[in-house]
C-alpha atoms as a PDB file:
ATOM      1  CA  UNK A   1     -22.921 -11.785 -19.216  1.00  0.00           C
ATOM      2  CA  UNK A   2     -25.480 -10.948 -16.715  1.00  0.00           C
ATOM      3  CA  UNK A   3     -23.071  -7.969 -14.671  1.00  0.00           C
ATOM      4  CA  UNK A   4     -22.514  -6.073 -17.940  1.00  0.00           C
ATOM      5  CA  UNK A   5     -26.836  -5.772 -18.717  1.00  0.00           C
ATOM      6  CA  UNK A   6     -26.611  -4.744 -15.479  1.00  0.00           C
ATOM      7  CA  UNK A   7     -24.226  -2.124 -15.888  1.00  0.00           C
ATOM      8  CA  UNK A   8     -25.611  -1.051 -19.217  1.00  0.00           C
ATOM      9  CA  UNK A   9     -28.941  -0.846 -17.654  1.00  0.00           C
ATOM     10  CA  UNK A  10     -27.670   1.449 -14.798  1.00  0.00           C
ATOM     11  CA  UNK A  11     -25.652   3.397 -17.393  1.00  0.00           C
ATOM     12  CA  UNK A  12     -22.304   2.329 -15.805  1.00  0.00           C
ATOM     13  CA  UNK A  13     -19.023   1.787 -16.328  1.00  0.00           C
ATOM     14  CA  UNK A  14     -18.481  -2.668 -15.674  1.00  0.00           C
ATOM     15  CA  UNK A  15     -14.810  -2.868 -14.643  1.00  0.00           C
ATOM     16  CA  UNK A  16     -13.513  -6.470 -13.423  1.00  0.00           C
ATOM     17  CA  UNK A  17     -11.006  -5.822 -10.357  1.00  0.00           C
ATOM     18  CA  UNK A  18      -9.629  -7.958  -7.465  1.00  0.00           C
ATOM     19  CA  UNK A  19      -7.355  -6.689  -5.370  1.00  0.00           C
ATOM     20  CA  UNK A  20      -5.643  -9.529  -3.875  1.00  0.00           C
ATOM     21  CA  UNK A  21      -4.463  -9.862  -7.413  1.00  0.00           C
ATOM     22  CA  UNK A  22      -4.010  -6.123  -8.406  1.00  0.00           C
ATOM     23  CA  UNK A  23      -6.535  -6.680 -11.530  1.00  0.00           C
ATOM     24  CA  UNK A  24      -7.308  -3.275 -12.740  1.00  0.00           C
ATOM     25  CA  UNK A  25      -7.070  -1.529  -9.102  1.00  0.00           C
ATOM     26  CA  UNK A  26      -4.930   1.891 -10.721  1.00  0.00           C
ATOM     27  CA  UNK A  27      -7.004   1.849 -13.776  1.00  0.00           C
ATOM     28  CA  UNK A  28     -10.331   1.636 -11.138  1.00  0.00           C
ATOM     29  CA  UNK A  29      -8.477   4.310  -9.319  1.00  0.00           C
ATOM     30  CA  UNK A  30      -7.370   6.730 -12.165  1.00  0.00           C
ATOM     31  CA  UNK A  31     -10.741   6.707 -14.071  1.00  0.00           C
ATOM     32  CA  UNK A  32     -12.428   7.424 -10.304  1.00  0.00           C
ATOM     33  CA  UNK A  33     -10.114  10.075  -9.790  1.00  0.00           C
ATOM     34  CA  UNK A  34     -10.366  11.528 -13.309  1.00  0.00           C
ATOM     35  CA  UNK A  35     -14.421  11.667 -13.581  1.00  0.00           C
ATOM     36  CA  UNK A  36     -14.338  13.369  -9.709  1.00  0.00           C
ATOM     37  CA  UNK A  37     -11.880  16.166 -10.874  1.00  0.00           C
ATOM     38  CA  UNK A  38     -13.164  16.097 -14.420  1.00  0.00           C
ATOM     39  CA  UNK A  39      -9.511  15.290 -15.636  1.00  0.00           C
ATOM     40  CA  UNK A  40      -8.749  14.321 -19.302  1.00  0.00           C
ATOM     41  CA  UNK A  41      -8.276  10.023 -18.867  1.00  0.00           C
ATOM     42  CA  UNK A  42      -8.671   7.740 -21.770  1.00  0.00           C
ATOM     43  CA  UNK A  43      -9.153   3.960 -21.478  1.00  0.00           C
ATOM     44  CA  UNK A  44      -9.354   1.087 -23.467  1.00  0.00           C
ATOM     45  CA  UNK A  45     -12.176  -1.227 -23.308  1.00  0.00           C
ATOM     46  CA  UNK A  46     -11.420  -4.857 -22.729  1.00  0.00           C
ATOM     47  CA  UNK A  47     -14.104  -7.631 -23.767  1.00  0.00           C
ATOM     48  CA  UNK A  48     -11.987 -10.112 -24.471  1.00  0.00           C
ATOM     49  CA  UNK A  49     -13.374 -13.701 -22.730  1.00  0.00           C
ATOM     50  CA  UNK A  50     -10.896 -14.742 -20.299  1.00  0.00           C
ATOM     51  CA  UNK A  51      -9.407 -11.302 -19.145  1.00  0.00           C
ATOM     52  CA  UNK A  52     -10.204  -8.773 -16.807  1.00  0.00           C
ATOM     53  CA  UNK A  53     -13.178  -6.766 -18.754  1.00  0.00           C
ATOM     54  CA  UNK A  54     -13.684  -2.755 -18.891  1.00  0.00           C
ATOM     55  CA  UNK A  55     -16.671  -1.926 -20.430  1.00  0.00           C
ATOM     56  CA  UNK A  56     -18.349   1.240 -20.616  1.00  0.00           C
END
């Protein structure tokens, strides 16, 4: 997958979202929140083909 060498490349986190949908929109929100205030998050990564992917 060309976004996630991208992402790696940039050292970033590659989350999947779509908001007309609500894909991953609270977890995009949460993790966002929780680097900017340094608060204590965990999340799972998803590479399963076919779902909404969270890599990091």
């Amino acid at each position: 997958m060309q976004a996630r060498a991208y992402a790696r490349a940039m050292k970033a986190t590659l989350f999947f979202s779509s908001a007309t949908h609500n894909i991953n929109v609270n977890k995009i929100f949460k993790f966002v929140a929780a680097k900017l205030f340094n608060l204590p998050w965990s999340l799972e990564r998803n590479l399963t083909v076919g779902e909404p992917i969270i890599d990091f």
